[in-house]
PDB file of N, CA and C in Angstrom:
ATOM      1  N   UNK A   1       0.852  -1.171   0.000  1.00  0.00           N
ATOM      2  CA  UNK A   1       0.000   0.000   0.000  1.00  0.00           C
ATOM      3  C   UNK A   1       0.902   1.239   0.000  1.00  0.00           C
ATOM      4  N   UNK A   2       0.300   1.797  -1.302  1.00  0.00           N
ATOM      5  CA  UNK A   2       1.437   3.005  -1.004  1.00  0.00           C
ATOM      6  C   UNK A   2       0.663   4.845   0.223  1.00  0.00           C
ATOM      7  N   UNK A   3       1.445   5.372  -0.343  1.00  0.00           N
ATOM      8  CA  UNK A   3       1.208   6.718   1.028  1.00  0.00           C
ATOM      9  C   UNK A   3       0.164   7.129   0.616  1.00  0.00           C
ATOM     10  N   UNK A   4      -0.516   7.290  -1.013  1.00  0.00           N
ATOM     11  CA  UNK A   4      -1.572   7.861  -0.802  1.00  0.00           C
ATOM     12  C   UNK A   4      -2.703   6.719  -0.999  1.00  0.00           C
ATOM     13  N   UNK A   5      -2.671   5.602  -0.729  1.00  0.00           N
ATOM     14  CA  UNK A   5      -4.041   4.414  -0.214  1.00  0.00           C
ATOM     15  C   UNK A   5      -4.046   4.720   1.127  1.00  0.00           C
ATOM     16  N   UNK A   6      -2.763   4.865   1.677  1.00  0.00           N
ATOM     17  CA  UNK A   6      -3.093   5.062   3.062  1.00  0.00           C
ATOM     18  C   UNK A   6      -3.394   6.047   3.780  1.00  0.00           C
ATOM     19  N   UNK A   7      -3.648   7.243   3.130  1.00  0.00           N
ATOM     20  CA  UNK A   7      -4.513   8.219   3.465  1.00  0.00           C
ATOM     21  C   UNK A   7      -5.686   8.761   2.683  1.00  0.00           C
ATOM     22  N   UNK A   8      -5.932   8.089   2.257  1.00  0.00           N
ATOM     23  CA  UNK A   8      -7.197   8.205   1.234  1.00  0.00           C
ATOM     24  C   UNK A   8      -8.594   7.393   2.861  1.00  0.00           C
ATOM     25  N   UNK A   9      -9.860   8.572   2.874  1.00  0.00           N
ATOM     26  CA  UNK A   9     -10.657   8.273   3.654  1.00  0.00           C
ATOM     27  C   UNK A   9     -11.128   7.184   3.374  1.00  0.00           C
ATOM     28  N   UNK A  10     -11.670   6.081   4.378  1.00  0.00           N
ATOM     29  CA  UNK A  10     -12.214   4.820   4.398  1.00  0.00           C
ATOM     30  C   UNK A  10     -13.635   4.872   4.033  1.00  0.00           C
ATOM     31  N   UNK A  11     -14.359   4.707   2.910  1.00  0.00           N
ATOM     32  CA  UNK A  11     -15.672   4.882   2.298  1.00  0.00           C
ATOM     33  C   UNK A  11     -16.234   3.149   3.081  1.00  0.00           C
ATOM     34  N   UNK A  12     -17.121   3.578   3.402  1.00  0.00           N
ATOM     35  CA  UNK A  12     -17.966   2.016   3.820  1.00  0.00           C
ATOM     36  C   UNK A  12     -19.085   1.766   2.589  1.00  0.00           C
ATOM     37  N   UNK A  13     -18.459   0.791   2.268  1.00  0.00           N
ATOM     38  CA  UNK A  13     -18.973   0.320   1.192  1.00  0.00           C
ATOM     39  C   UNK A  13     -19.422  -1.502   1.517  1.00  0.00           C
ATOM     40  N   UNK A  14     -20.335  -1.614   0.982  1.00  0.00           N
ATOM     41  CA  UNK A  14     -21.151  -3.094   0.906  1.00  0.00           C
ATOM     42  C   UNK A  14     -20.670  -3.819   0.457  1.00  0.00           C
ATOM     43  N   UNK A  15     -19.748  -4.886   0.305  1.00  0.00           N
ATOM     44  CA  UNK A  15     -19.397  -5.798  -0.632  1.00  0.00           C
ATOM     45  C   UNK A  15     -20.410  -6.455  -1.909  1.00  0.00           C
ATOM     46  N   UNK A  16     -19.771  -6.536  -2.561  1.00  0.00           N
ATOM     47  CA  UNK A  16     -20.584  -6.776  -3.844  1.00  0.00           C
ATOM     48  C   UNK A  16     -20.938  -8.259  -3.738  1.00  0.00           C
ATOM     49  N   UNK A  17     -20.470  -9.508  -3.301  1.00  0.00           N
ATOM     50  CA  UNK A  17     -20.845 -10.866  -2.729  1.00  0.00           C
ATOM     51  C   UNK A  17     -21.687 -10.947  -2.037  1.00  0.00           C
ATOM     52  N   UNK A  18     -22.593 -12.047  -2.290  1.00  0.00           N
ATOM     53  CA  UNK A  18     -24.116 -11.968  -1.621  1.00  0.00           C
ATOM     54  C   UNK A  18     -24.078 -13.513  -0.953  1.00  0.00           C
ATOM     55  N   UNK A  19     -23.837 -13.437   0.106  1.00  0.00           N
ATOM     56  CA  UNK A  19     -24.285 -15.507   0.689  1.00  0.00           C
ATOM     57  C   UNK A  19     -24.764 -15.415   1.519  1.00  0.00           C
ATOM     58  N   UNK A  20     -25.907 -16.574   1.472  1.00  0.00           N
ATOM     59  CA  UNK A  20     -26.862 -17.069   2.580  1.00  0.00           C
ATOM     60  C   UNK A  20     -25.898 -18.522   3.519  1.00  0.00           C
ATOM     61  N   UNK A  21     -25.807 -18.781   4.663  1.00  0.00           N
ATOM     62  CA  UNK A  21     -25.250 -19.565   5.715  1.00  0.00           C
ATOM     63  C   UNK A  21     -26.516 -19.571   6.201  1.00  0.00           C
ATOM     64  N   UNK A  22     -26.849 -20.959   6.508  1.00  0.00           N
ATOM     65  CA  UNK A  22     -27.796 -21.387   7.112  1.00  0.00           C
ATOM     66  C   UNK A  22     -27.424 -22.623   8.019  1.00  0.00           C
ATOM     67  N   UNK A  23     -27.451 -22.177   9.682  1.00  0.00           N
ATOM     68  CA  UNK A  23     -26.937 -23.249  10.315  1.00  0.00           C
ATOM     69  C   UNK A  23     -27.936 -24.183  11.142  1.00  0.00           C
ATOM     70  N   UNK A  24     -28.508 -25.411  10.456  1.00  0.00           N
ATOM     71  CA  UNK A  24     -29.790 -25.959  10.990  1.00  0.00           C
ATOM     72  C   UNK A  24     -31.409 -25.064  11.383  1.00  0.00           C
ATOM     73  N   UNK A  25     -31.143 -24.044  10.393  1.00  0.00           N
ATOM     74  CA  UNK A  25     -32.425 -23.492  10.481  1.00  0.00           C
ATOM     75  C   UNK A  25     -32.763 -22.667  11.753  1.00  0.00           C
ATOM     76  N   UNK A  26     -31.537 -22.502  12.503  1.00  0.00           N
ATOM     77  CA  UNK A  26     -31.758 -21.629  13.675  1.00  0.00           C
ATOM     78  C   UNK A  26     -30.964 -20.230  13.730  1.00  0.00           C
ATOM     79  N   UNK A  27     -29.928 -20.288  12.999  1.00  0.00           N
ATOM     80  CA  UNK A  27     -29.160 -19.375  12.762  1.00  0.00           C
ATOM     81  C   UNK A  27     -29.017 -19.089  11.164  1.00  0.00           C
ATOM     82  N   UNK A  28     -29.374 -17.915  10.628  1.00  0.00           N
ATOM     83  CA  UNK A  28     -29.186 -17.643   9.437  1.00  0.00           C
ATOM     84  C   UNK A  28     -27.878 -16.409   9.562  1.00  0.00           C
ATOM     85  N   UNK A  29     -26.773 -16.074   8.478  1.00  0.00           N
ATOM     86  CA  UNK A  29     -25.310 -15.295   8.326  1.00  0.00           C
ATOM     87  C   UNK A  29     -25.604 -15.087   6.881  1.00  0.00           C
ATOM     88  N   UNK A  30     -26.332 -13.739   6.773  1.00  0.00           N
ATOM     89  CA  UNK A  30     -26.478 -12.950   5.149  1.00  0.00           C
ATOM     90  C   UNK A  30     -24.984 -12.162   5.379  1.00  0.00           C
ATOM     91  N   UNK A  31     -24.648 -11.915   4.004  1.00  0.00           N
ATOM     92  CA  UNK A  31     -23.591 -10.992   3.610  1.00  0.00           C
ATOM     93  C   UNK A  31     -23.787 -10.434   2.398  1.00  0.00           C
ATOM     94  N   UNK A  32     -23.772  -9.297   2.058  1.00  0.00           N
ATOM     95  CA  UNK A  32     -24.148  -8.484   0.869  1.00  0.00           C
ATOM     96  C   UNK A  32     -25.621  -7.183   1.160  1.00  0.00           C
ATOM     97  N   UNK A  33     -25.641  -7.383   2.988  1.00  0.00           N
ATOM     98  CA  UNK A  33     -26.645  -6.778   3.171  1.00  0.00           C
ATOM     99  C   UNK A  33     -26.292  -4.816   3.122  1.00  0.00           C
ATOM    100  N   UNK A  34     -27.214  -4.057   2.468  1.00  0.00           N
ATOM    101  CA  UNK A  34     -26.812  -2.816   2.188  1.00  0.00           C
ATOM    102  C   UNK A  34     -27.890  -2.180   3.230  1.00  0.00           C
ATOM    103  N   UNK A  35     -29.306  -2.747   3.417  1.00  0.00           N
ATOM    104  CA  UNK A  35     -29.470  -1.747   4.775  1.00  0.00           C
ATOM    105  C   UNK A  35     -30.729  -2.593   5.246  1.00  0.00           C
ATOM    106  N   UNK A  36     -31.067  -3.313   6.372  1.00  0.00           N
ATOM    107  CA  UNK A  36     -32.381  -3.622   7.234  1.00  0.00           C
ATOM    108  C   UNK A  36     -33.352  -2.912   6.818  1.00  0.00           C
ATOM    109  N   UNK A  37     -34.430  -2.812   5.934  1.00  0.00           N
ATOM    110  CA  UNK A  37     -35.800  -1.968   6.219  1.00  0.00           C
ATOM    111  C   UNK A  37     -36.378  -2.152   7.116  1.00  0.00           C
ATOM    112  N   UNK A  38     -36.619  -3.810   7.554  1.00  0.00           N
ATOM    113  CA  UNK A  38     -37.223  -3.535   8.605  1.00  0.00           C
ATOM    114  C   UNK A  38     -37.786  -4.798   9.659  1.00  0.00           C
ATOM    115  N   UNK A  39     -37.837  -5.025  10.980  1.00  0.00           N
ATOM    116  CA  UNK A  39     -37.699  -6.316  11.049  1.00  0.00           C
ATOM    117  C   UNK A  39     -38.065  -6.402  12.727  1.00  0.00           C
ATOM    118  N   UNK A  40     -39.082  -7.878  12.719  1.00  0.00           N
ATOM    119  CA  UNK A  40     -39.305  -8.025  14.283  1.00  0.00           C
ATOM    120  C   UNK A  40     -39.235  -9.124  14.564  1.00  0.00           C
ATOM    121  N   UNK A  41     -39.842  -9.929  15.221  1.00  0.00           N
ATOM    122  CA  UNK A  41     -39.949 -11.231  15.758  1.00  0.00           C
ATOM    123  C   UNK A  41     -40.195 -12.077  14.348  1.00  0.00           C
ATOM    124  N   UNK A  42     -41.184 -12.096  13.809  1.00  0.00           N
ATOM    125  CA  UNK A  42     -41.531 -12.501  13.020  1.00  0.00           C
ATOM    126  C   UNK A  42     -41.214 -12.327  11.327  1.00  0.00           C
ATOM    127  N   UNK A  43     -40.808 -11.508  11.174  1.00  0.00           N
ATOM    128  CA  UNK A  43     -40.293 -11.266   9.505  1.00  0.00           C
ATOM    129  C   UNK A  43     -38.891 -10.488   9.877  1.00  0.00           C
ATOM    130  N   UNK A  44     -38.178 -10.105   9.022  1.00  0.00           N
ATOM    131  CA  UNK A  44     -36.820  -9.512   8.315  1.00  0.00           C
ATOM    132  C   UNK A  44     -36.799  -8.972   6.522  1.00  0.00           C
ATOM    133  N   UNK A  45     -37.040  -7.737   6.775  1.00  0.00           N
ATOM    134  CA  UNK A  45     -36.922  -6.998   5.438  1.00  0.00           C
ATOM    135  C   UNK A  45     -35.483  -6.699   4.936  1.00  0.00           C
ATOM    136  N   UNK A  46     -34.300  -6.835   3.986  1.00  0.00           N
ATOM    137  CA  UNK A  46     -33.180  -6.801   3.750  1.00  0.00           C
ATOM    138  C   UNK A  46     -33.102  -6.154   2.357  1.00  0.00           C
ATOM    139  N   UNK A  47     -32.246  -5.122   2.232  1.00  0.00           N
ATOM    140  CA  UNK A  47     -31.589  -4.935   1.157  1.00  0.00           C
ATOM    141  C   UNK A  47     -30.710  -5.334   0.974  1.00  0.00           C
ATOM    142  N   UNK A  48     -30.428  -6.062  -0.008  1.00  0.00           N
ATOM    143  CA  UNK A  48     -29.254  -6.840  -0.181  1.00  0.00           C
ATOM    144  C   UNK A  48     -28.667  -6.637  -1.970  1.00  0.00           C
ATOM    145  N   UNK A  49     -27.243  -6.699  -2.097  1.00  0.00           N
ATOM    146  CA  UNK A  49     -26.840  -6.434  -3.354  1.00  0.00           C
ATOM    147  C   UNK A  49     -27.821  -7.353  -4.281  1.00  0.00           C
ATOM    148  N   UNK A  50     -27.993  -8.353  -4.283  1.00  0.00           N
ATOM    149  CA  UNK A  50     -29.045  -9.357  -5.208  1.00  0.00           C
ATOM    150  C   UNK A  50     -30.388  -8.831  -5.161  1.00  0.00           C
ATOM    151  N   UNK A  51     -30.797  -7.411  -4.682  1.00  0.00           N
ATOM    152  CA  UNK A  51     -32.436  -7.064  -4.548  1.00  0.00           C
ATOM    153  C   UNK A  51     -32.822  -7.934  -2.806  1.00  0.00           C
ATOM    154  N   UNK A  52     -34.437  -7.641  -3.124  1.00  0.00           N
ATOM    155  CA  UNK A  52     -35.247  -7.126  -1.419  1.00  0.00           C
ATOM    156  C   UNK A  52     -34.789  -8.544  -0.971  1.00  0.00           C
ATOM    157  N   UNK A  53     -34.931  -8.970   0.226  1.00  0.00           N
ATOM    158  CA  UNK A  53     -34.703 -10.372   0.444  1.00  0.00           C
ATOM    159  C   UNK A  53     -36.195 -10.375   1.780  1.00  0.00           C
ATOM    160  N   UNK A  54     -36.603 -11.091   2.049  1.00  0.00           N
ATOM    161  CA  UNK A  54     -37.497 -11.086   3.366  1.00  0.00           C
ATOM    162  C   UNK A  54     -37.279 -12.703   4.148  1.00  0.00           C
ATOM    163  N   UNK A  55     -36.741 -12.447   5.648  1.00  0.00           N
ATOM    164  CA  UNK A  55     -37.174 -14.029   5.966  1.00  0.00           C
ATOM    165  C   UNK A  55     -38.182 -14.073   7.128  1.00  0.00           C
ATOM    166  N   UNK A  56     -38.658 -14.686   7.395  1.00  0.00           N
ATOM    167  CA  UNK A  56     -39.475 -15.100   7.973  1.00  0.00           C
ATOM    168  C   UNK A  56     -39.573 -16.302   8.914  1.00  0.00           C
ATOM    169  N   UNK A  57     -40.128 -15.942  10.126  1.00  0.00           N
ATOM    170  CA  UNK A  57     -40.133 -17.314  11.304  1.00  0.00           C
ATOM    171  C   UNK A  57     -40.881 -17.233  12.546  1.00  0.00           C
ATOM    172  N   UNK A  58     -39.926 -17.926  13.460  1.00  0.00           N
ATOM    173  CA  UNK A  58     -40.699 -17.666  14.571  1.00  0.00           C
ATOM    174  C   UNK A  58     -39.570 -16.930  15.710  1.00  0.00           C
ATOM    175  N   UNK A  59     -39.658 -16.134  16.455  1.00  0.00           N
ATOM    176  CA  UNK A  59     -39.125 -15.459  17.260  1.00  0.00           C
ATOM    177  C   UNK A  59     -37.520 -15.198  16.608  1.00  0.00           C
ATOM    178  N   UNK A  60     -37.870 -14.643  16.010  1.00  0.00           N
ATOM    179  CA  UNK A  60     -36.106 -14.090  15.376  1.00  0.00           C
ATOM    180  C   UNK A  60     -35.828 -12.706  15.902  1.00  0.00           C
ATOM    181  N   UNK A  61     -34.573 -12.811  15.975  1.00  0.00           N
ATOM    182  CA  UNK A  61     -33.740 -11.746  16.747  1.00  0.00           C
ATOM    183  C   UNK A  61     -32.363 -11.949  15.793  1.00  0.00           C
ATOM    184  N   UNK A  62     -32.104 -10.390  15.807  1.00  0.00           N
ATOM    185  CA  UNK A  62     -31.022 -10.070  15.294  1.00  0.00           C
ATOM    186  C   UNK A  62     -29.752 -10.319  15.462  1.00  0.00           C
ATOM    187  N   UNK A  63     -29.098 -11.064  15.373  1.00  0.00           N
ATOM    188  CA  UNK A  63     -27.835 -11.708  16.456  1.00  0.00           C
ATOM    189  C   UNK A  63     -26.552 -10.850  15.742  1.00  0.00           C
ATOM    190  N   UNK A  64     -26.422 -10.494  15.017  1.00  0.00           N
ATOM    191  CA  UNK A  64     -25.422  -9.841  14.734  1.00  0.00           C
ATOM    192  C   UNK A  64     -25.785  -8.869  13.708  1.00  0.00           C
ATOM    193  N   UNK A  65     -24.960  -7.819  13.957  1.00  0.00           N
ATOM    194  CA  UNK A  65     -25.330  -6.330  12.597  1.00  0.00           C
ATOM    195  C   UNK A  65     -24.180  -5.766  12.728  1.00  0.00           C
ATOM    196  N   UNK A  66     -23.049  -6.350  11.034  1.00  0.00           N
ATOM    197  CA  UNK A  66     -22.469  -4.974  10.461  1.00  0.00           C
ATOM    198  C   UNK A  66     -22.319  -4.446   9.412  1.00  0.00           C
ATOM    199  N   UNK A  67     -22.790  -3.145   9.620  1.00  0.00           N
ATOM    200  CA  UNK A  67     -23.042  -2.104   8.514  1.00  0.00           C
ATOM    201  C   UNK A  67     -22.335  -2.152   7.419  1.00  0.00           C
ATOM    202  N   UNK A  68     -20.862  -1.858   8.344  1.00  0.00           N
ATOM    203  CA  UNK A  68     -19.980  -1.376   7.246  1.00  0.00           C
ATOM    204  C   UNK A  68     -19.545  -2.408   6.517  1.00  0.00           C
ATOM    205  N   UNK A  69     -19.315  -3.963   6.904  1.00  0.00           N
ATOM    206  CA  UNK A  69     -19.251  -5.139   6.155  1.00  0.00           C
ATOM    207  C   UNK A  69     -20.285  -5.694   5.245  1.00  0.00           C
ATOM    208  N   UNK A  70     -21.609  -5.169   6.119  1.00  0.00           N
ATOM    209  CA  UNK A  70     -22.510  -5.948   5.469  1.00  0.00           C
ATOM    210  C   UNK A  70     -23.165  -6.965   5.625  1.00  0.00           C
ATOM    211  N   UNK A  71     -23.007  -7.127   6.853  1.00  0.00           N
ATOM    212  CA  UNK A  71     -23.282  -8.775   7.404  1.00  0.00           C
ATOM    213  C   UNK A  71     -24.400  -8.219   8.392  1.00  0.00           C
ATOM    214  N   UNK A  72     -25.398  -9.399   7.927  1.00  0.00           N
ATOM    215  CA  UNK A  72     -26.217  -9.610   9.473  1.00  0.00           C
ATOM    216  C   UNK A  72     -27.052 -11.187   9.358  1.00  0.00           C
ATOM    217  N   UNK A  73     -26.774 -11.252  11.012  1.00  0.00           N
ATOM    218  CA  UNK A  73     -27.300 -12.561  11.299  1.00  0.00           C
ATOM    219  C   UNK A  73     -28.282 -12.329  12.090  1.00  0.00           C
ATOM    220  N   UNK A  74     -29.136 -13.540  12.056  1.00  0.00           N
ATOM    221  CA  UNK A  74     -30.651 -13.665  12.112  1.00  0.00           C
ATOM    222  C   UNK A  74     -30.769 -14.609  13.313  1.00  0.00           C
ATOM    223  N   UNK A  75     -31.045 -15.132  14.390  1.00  0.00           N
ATOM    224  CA  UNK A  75     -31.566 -16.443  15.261  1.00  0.00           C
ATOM    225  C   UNK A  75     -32.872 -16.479  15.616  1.00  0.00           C
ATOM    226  N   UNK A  76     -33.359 -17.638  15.413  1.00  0.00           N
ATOM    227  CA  UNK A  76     -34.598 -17.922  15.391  1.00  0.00           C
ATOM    228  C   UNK A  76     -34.982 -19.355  14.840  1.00  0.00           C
ATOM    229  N   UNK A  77     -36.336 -19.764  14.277  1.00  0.00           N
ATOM    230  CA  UNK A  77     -36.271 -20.968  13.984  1.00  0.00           C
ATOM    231  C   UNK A  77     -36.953 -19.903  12.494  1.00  0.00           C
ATOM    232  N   UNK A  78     -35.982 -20.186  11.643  1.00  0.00           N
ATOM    233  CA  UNK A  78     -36.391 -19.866  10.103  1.00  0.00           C
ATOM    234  C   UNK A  78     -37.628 -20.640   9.163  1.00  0.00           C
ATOM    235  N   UNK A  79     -38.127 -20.489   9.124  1.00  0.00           N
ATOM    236  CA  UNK A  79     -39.156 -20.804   7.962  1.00  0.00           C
ATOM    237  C   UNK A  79     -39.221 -20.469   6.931  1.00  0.00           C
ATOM    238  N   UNK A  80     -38.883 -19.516   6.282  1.00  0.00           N
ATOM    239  CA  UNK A  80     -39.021 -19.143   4.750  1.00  0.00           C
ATOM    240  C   UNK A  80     -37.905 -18.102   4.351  1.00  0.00           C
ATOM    241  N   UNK A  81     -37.494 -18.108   3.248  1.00  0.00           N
ATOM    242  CA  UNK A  81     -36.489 -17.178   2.921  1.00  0.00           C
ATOM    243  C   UNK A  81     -36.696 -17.063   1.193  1.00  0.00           C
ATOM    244  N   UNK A  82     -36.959 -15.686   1.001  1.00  0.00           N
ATOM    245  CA  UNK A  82     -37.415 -15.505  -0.609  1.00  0.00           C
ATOM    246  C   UNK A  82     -37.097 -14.089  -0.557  1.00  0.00           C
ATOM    247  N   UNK A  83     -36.589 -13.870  -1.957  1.00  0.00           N
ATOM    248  CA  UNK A  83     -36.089 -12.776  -2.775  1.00  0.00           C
ATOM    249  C   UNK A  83     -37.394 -12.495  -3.587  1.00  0.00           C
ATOM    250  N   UNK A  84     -38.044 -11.048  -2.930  1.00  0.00           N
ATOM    251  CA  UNK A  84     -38.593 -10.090  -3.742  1.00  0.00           C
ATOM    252  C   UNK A  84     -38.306  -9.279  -4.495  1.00  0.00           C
ATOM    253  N   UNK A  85     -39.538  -9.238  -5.823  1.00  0.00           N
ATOM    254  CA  UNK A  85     -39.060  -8.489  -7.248  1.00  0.00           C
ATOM    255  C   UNK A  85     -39.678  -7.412  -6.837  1.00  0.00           C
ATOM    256  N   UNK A  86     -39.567  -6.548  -7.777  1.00  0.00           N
ATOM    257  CA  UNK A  86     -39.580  -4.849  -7.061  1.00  0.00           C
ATOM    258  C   UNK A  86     -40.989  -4.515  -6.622  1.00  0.00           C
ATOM    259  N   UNK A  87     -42.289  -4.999  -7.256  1.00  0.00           N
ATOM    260  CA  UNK A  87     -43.375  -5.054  -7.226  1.00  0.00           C
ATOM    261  C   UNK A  87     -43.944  -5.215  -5.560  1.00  0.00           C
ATOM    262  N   UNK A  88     -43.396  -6.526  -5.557  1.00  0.00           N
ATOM    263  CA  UNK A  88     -43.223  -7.243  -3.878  1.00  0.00           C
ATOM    264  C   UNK A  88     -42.526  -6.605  -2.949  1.00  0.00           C
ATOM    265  N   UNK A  89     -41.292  -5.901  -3.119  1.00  0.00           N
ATOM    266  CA  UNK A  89     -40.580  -5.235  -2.193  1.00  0.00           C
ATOM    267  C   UNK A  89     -41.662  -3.590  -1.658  1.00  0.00           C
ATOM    268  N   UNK A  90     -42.333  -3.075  -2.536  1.00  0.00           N
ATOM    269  CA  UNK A  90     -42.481  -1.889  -2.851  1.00  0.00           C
ATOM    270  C   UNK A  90     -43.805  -2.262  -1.494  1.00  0.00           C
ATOM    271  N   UNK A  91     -44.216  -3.176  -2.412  1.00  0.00           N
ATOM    272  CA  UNK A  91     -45.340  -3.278  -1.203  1.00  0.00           C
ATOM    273  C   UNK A  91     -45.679  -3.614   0.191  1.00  0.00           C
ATOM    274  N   UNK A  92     -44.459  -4.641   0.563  1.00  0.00           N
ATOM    275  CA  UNK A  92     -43.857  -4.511   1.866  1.00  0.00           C
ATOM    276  C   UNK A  92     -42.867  -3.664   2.707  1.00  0.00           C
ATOM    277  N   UNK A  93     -42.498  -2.570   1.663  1.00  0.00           N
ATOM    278  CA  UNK A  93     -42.037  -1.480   2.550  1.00  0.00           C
ATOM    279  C   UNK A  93     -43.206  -0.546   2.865  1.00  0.00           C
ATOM    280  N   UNK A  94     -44.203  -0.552   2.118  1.00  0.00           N
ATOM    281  CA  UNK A  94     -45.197   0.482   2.416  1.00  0.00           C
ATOM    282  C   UNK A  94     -45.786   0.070   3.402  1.00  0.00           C
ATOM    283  N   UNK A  95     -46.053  -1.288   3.302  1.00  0.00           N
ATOM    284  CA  UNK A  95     -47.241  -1.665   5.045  1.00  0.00           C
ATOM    285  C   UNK A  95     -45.656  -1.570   5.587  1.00  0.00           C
ATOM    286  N   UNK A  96     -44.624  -1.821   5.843  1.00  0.00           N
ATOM    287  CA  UNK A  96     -44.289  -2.067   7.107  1.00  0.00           C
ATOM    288  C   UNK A  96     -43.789   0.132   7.669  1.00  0.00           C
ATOM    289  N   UNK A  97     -44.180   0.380   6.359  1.00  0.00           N
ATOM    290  CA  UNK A  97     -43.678   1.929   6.799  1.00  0.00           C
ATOM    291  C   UNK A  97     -45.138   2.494   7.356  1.00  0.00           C
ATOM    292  N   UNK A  98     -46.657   2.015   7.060  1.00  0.00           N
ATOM    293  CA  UNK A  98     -47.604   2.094   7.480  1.00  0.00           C
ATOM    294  C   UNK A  98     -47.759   1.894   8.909  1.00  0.00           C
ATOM    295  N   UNK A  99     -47.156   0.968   9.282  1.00  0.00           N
ATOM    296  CA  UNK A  99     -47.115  -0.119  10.708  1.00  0.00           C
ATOM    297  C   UNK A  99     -46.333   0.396  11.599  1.00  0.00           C
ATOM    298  N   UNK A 100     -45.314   1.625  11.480  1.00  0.00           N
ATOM    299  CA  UNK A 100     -44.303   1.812  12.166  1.00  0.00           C
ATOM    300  C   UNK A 100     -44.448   3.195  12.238  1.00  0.00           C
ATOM    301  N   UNK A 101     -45.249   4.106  12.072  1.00  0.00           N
ATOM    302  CA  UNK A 101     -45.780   5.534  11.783  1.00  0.00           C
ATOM    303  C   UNK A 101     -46.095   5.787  13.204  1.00  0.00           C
TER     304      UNK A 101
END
């Protein structure tokens, strides 16, 4: 690394790699995540470089969140995990931005 990489400001940027880790359905490890919309016990809204992602279960909690990497992990007992097309995303940000007003 030369002198000016190493003073050039640190931009937090998302990695462009997108993987799902799924460890027996209790622990889910996304990477490629660019920002949480929105998320409780029961669902997880994700932006993720691959488009919306949503999972879904029973008592999930956020077990890990980082921003600047991009990573977040999920615990809970998972049930469903599907990538929404823009149609689908649009409409679950609106109820959940409805729901949270």
């Amino acid at each position: 690394m030369n002198y000016y990489q190493q003073n050039q400001p640190q931009t937090n940027t998302v990695p462009e790699n997108h993987d799902l880790v799924m460890k027996g359905r209790k622990l889910l490890e996304i990477t490629g995540v660019k920002e949480v919309e929105s998320f409780d016990n029961e669902e997880f809204l994700l932006d993720t470089v691959m488009g919306a992602l949503a999972v879904r279960g029973e008592n999930l909690q956020m077990q890990n969140l980082d921003v600047d990497k991009g990573i977040v992990s999920i615990k809970g007992r998972i049930l469903d995990i599907v990538y929404l097309d823009e149609q689908h995303a649009e409409k679950a940000k609106g109820f959940f931005s409805k729901l949270f007003k």
